[in-house]
PDB file of N, CA and C in Angstrom:
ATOM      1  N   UNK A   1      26.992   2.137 -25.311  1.00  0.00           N
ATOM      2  CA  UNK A   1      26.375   1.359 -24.249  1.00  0.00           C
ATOM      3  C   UNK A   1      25.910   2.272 -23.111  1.00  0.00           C
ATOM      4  N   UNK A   2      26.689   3.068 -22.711  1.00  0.00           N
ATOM      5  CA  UNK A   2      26.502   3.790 -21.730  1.00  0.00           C
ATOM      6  C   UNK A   2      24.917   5.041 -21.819  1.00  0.00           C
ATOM      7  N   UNK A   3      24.610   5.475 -23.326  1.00  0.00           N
ATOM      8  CA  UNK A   3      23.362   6.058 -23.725  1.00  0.00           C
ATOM      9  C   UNK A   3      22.611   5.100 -23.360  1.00  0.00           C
ATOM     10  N   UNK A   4      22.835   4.085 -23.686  1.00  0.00           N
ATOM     11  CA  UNK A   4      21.498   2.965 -23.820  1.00  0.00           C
ATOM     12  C   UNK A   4      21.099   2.658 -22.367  1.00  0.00           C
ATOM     13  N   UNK A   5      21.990   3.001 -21.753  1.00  0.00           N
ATOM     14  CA  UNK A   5      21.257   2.720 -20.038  1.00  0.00           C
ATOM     15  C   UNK A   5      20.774   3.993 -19.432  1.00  0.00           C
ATOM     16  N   UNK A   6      21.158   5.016 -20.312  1.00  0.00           N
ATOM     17  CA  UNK A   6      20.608   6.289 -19.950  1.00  0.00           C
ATOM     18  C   UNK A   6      19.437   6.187 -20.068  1.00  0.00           C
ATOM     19  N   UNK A   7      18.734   5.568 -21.467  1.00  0.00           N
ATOM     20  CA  UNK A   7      17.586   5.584 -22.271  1.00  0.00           C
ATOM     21  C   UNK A   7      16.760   4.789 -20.932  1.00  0.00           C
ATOM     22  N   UNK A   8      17.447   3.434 -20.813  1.00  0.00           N
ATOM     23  CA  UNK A   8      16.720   2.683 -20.358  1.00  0.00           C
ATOM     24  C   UNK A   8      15.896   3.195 -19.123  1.00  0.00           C
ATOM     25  N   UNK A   9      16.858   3.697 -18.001  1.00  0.00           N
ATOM     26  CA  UNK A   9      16.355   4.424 -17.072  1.00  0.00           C
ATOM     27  C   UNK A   9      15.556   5.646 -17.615  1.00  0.00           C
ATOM     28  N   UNK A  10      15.677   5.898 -18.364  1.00  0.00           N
ATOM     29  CA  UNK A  10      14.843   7.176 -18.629  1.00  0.00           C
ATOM     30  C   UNK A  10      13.407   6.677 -18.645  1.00  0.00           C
ATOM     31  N   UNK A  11      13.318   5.886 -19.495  1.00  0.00           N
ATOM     32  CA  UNK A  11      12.125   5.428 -20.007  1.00  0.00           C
ATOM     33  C   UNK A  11      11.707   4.180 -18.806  1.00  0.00           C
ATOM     34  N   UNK A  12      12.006   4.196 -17.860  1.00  0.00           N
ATOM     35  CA  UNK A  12      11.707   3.209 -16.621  1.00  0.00           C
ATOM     36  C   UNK A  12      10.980   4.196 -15.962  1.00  0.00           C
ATOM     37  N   UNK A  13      11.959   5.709 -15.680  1.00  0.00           N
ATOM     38  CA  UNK A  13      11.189   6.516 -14.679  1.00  0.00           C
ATOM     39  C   UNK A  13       9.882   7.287 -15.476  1.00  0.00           C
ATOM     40  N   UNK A  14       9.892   7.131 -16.651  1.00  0.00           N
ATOM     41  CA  UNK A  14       8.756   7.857 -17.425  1.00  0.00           C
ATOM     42  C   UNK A  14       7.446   6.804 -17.335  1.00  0.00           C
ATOM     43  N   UNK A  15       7.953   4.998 -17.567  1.00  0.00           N
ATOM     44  CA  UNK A  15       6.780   4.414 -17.162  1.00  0.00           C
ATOM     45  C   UNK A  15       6.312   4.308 -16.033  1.00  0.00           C
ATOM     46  N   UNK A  16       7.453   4.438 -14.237  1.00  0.00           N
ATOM     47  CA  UNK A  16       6.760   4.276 -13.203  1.00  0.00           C
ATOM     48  C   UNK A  16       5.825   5.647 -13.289  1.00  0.00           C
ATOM     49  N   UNK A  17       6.116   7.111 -13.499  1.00  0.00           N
ATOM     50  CA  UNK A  17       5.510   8.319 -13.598  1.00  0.00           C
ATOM     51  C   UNK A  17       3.907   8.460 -13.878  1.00  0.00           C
ATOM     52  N   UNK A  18       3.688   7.270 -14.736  1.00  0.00           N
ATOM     53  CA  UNK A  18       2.591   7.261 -15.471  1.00  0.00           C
ATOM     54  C   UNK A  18       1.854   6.377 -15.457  1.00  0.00           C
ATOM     55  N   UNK A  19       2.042   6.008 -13.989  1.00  0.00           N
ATOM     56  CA  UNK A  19       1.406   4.867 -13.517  1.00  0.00           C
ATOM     57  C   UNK A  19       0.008   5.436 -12.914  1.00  0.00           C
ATOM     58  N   UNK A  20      -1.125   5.368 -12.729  1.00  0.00           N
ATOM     59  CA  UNK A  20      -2.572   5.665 -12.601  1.00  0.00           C
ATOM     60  C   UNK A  20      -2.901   5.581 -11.259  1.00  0.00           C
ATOM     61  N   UNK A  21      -3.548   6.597 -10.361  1.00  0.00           N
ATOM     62  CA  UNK A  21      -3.546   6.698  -9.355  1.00  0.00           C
ATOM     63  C   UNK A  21      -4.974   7.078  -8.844  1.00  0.00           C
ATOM     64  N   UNK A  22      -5.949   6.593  -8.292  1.00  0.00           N
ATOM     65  CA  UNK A  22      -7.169   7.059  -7.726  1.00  0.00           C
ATOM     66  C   UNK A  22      -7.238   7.991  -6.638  1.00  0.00           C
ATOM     67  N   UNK A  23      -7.863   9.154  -6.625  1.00  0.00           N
ATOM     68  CA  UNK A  23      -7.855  10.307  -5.480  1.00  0.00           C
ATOM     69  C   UNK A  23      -8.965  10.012  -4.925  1.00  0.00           C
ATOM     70  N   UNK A  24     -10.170  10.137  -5.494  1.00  0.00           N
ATOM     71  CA  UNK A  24     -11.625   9.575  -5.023  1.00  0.00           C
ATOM     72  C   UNK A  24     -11.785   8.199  -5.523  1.00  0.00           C
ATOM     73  N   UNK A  25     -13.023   7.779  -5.033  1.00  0.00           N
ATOM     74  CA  UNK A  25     -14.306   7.005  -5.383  1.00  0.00           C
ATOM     75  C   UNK A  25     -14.699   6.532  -4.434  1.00  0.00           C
ATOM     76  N   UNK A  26     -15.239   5.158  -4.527  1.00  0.00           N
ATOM     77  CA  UNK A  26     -16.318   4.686  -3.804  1.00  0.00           C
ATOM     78  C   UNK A  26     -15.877   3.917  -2.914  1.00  0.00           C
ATOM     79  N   UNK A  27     -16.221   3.363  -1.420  1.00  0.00           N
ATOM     80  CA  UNK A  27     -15.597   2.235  -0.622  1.00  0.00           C
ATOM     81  C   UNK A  27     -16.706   0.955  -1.178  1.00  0.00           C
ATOM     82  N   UNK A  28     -15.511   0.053  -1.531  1.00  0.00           N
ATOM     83  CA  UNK A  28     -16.152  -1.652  -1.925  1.00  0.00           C
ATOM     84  C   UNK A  28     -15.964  -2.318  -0.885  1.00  0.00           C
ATOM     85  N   UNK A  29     -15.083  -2.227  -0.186  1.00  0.00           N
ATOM     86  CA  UNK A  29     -14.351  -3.209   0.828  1.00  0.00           C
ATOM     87  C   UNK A  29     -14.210  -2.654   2.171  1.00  0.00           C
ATOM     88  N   UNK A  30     -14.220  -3.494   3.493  1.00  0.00           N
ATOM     89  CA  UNK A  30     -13.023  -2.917   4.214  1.00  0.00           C
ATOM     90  C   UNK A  30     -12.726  -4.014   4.872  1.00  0.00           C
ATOM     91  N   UNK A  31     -11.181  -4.023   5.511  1.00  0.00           N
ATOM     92  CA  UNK A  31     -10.748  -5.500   6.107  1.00  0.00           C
ATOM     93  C   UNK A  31      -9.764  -4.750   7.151  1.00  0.00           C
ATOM     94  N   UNK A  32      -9.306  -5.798   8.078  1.00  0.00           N
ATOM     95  CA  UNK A  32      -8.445  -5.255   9.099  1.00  0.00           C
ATOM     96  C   UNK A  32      -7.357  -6.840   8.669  1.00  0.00           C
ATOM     97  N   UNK A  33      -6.264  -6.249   9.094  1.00  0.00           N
ATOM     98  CA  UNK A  33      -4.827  -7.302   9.069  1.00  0.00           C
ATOM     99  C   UNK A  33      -4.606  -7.474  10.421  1.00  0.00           C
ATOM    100  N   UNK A  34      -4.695  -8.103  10.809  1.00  0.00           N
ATOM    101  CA  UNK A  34      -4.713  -8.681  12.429  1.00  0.00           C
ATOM    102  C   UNK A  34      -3.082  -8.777  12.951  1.00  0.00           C
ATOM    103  N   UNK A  35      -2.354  -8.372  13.614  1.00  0.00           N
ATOM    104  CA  UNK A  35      -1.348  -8.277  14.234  1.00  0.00           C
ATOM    105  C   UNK A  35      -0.969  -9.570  14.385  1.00  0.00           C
ATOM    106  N   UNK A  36       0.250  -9.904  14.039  1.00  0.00           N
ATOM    107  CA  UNK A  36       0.874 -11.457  13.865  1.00  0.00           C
ATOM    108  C   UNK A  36       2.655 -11.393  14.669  1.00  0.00           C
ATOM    109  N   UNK A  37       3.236 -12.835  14.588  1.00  0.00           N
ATOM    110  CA  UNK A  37       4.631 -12.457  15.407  1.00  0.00           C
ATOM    111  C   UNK A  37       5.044 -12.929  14.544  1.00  0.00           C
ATOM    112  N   UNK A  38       6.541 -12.546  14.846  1.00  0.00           N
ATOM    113  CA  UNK A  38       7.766 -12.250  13.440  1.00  0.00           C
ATOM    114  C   UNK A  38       8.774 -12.482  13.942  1.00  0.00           C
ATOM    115  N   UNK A  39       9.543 -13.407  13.936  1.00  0.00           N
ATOM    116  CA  UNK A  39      10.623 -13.986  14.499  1.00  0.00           C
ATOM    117  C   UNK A  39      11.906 -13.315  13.509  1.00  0.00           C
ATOM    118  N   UNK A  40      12.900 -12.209  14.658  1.00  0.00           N
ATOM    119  CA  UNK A  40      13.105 -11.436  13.621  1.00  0.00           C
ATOM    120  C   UNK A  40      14.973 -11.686  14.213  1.00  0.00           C
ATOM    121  N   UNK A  41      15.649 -12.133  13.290  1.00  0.00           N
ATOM    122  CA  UNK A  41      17.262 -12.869  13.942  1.00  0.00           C
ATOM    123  C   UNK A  41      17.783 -11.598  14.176  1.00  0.00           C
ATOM    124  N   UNK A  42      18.751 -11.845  15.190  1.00  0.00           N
ATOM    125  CA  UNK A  42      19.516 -10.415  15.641  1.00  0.00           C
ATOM    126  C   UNK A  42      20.847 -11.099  16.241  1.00  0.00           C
ATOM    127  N   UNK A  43      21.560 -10.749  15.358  1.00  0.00           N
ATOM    128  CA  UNK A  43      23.189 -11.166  15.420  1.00  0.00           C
ATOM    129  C   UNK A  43      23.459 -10.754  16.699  1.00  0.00           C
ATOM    130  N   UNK A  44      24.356 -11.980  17.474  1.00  0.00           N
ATOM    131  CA  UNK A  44      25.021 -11.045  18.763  1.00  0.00           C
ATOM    132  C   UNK A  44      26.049 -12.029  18.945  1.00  0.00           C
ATOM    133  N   UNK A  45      27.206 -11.422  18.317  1.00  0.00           N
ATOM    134  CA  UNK A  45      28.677 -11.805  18.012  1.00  0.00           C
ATOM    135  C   UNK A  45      28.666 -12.703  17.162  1.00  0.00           C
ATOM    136  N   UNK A  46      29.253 -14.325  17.236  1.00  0.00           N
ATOM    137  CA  UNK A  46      28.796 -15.032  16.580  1.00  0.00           C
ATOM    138  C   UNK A  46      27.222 -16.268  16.574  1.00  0.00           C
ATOM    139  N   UNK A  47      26.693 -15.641  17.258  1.00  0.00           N
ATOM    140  CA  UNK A  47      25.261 -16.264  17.340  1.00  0.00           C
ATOM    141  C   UNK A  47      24.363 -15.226  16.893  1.00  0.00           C
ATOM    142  N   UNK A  48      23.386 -16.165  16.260  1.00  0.00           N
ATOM    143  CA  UNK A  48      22.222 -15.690  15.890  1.00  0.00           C
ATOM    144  C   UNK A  48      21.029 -15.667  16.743  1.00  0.00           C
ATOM    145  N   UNK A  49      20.571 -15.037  17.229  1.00  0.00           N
ATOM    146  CA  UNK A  49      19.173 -15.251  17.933  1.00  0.00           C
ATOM    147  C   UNK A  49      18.211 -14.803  17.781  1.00  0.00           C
ATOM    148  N   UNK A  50      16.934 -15.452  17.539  1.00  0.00           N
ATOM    149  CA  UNK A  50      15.706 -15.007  16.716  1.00  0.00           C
ATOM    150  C   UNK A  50      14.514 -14.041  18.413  1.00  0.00           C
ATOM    151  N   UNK A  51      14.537 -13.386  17.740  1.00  0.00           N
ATOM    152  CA  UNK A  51      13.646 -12.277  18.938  1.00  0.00           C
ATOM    153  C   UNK A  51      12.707 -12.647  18.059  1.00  0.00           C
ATOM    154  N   UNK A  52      11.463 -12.425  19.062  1.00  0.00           N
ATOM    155  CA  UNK A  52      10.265 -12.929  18.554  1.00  0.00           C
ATOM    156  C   UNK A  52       9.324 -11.252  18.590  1.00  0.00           C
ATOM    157  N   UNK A  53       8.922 -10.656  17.563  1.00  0.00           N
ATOM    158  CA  UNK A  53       8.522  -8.894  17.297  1.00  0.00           C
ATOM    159  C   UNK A  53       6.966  -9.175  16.981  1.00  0.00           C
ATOM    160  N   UNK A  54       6.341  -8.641  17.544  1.00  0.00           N
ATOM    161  CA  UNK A  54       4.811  -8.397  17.012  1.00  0.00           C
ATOM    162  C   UNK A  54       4.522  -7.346  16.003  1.00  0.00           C
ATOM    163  N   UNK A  55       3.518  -7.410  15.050  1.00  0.00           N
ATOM    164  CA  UNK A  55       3.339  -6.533  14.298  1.00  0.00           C
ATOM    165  C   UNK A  55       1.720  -5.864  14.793  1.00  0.00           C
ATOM    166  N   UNK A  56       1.607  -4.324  14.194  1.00  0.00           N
ATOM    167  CA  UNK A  56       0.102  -3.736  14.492  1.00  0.00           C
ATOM    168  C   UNK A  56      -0.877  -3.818  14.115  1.00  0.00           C
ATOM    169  N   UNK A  57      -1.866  -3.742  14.457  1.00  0.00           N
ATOM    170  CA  UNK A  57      -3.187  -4.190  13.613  1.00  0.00           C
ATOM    171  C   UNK A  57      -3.187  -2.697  12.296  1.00  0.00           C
ATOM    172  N   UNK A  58      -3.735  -3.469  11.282  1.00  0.00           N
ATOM    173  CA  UNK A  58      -3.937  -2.181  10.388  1.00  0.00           C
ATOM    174  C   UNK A  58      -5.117  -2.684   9.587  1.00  0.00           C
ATOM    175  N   UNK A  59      -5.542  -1.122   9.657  1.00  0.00           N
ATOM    176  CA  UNK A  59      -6.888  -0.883   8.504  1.00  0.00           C
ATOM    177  C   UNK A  59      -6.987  -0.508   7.455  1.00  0.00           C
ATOM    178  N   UNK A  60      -7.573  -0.759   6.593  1.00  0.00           N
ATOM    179  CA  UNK A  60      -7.759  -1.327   4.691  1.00  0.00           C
ATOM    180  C   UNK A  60      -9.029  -0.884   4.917  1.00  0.00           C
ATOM    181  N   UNK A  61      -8.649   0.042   3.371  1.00  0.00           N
ATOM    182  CA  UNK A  61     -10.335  -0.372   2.875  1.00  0.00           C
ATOM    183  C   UNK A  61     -10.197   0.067   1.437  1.00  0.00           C
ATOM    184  N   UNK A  62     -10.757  -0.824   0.478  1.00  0.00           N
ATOM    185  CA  UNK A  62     -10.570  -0.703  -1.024  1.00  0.00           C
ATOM    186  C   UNK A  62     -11.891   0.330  -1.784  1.00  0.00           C
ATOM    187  N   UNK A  63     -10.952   0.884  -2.513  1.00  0.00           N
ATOM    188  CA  UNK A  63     -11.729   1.946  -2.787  1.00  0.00           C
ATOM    189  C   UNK A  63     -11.691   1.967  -4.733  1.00  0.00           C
ATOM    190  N   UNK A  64     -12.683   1.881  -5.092  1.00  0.00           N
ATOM    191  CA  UNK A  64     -13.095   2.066  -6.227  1.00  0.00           C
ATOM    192  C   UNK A  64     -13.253   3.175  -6.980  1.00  0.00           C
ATOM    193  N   UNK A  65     -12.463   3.772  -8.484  1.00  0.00           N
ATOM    194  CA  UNK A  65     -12.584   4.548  -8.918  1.00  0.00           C
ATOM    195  C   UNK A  65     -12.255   5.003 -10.336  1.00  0.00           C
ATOM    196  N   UNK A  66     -12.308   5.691 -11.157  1.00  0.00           N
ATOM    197  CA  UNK A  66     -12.153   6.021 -12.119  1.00  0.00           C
ATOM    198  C   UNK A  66     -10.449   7.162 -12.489  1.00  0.00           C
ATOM    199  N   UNK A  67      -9.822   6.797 -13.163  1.00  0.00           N
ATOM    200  CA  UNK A  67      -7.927   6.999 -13.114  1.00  0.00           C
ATOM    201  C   UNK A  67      -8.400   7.559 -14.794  1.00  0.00           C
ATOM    202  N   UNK A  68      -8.590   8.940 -15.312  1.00  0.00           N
ATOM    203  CA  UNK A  68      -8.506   8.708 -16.821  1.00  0.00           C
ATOM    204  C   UNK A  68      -9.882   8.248 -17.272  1.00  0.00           C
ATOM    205  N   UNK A  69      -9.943   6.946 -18.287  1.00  0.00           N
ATOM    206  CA  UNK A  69     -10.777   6.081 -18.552  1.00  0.00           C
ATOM    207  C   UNK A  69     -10.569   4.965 -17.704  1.00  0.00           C
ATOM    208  N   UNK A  70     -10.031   4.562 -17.235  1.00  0.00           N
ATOM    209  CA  UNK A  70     -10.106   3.239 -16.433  1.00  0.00           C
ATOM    210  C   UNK A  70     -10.407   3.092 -15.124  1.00  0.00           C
ATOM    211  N   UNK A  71     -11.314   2.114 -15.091  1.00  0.00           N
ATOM    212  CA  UNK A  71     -11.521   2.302 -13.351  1.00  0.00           C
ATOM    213  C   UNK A  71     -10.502   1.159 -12.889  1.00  0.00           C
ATOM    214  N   UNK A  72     -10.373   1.959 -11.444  1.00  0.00           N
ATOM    215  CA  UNK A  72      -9.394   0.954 -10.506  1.00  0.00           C
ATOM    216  C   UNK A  72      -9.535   0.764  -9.070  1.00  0.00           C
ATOM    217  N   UNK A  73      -9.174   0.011  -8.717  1.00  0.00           N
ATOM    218  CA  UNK A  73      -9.571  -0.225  -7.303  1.00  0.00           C
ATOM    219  C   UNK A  73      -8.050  -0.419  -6.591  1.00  0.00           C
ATOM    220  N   UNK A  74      -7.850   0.330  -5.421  1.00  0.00           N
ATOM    221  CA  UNK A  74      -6.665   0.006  -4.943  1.00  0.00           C
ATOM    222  C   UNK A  74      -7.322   0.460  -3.308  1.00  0.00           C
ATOM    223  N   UNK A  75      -6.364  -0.148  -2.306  1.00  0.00           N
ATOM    224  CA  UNK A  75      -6.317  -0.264  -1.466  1.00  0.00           C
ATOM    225  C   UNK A  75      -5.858   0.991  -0.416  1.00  0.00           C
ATOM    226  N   UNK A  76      -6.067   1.230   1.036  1.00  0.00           N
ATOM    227  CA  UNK A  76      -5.703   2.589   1.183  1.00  0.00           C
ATOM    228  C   UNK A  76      -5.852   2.208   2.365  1.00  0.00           C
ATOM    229  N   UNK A  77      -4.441   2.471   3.494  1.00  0.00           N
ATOM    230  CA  UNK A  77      -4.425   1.975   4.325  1.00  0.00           C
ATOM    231  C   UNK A  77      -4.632   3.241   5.538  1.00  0.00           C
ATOM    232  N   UNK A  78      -5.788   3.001   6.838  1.00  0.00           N
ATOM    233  CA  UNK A  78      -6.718   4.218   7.475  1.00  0.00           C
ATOM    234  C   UNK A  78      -6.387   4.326   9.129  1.00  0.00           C
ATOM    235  N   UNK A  79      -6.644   5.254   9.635  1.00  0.00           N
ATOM    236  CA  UNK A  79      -6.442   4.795  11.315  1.00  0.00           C
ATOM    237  C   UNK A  79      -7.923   3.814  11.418  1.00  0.00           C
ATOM    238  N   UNK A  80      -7.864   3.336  12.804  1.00  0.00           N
ATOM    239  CA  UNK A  80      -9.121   3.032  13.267  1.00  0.00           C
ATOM    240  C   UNK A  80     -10.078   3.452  13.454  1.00  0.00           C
ATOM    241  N   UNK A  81     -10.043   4.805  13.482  1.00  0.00           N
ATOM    242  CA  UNK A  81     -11.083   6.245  13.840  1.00  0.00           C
ATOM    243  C   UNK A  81     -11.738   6.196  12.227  1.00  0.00           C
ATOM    244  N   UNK A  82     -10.973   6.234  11.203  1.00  0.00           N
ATOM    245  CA  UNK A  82     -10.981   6.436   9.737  1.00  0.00           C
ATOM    246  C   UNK A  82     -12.242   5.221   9.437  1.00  0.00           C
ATOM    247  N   UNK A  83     -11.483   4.029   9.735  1.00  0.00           N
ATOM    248  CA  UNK A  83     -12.318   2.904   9.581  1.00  0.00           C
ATOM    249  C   UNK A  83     -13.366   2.342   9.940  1.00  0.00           C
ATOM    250  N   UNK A  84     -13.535   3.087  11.305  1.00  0.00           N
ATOM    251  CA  UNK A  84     -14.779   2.726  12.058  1.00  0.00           C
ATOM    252  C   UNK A  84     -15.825   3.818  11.685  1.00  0.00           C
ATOM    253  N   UNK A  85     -15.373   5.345  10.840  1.00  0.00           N
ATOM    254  CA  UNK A  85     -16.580   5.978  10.214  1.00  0.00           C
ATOM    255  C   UNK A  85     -16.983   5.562   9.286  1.00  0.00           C
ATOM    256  N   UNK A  86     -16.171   5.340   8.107  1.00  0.00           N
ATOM    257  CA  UNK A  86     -16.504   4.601   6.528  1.00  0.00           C
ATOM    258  C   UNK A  86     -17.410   3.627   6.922  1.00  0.00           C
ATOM    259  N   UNK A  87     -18.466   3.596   5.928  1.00  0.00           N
ATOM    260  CA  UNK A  87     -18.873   2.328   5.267  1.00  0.00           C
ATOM    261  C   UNK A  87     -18.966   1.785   4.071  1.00  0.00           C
ATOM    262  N   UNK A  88     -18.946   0.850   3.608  1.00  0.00           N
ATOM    263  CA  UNK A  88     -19.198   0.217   2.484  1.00  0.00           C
ATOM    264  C   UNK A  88     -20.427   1.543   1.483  1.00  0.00           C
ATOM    265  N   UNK A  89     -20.216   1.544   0.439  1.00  0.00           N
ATOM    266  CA  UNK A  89     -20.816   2.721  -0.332  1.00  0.00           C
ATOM    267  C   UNK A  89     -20.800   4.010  -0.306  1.00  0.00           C
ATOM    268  N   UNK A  90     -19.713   4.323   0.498  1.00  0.00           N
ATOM    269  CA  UNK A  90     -18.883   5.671   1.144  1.00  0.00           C
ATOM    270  C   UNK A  90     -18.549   6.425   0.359  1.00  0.00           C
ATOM    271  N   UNK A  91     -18.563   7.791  -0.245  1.00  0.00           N
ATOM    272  CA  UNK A  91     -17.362   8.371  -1.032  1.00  0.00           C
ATOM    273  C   UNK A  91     -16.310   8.933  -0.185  1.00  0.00           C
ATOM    274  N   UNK A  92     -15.134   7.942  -1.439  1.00  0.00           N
ATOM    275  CA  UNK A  92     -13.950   8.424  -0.355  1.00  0.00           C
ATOM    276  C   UNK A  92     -13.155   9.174  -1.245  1.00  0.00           C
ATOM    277  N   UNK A  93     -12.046  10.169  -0.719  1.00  0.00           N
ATOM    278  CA  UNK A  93     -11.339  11.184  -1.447  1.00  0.00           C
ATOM    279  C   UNK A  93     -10.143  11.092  -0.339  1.00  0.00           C
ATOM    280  N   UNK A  94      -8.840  11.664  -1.048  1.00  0.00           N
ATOM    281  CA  UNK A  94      -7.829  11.255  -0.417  1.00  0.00           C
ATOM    282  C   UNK A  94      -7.214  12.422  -0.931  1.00  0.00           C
ATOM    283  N   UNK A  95      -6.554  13.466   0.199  1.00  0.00           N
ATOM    284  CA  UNK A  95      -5.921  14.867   0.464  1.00  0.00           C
ATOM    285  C   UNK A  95      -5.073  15.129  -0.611  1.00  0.00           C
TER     286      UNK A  95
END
């Protein structure tokens, strides 16, 4: 039993490993996530009390590309400086 969970994990970290990753391609998209509040509980003794936390604006922009044979599109999150140069039909490459 104890091999067989060896295996298992083995072959878990060999499939996350080989999971497909885009360095370049093209910008398809771009979107911003707008800063929202988050009511976030914070124990204090035996009470609970919900603090109310804002979150930051963040910038997206989906980027299209070729992994291997397959193309993929994944998402890639930018400063504002980043986002406000890109445009749509951009080549993008990532360090």
């Amino acid at each position: 039993m104890r091999y067989f969970k060896i295996l298992c994990i083995l072959a878990f970290g060999i499939l996350l490993a080989s999971c497909h990753e885009i360095s370049s391609g093209t910008i398809i998209d771009k979107h911003i996530e707008e800063p929202t509040m988050v009511l976030m509980p914070i124990s204090s003794g035996k009470t609970t009390v919900l603090v109310p936390m804002k979150t930051d604006r963040k910038y997206f922009i989906t980027v299209k590309g070729k992994s291997g044979n397959k193309t993929i599109e994944e998402d890639f999150k930018v400063s504002k400086k980043d986002f406000e140069h890109f445009k749509i039909g951009d080549n993008f490459k990532t360090d």
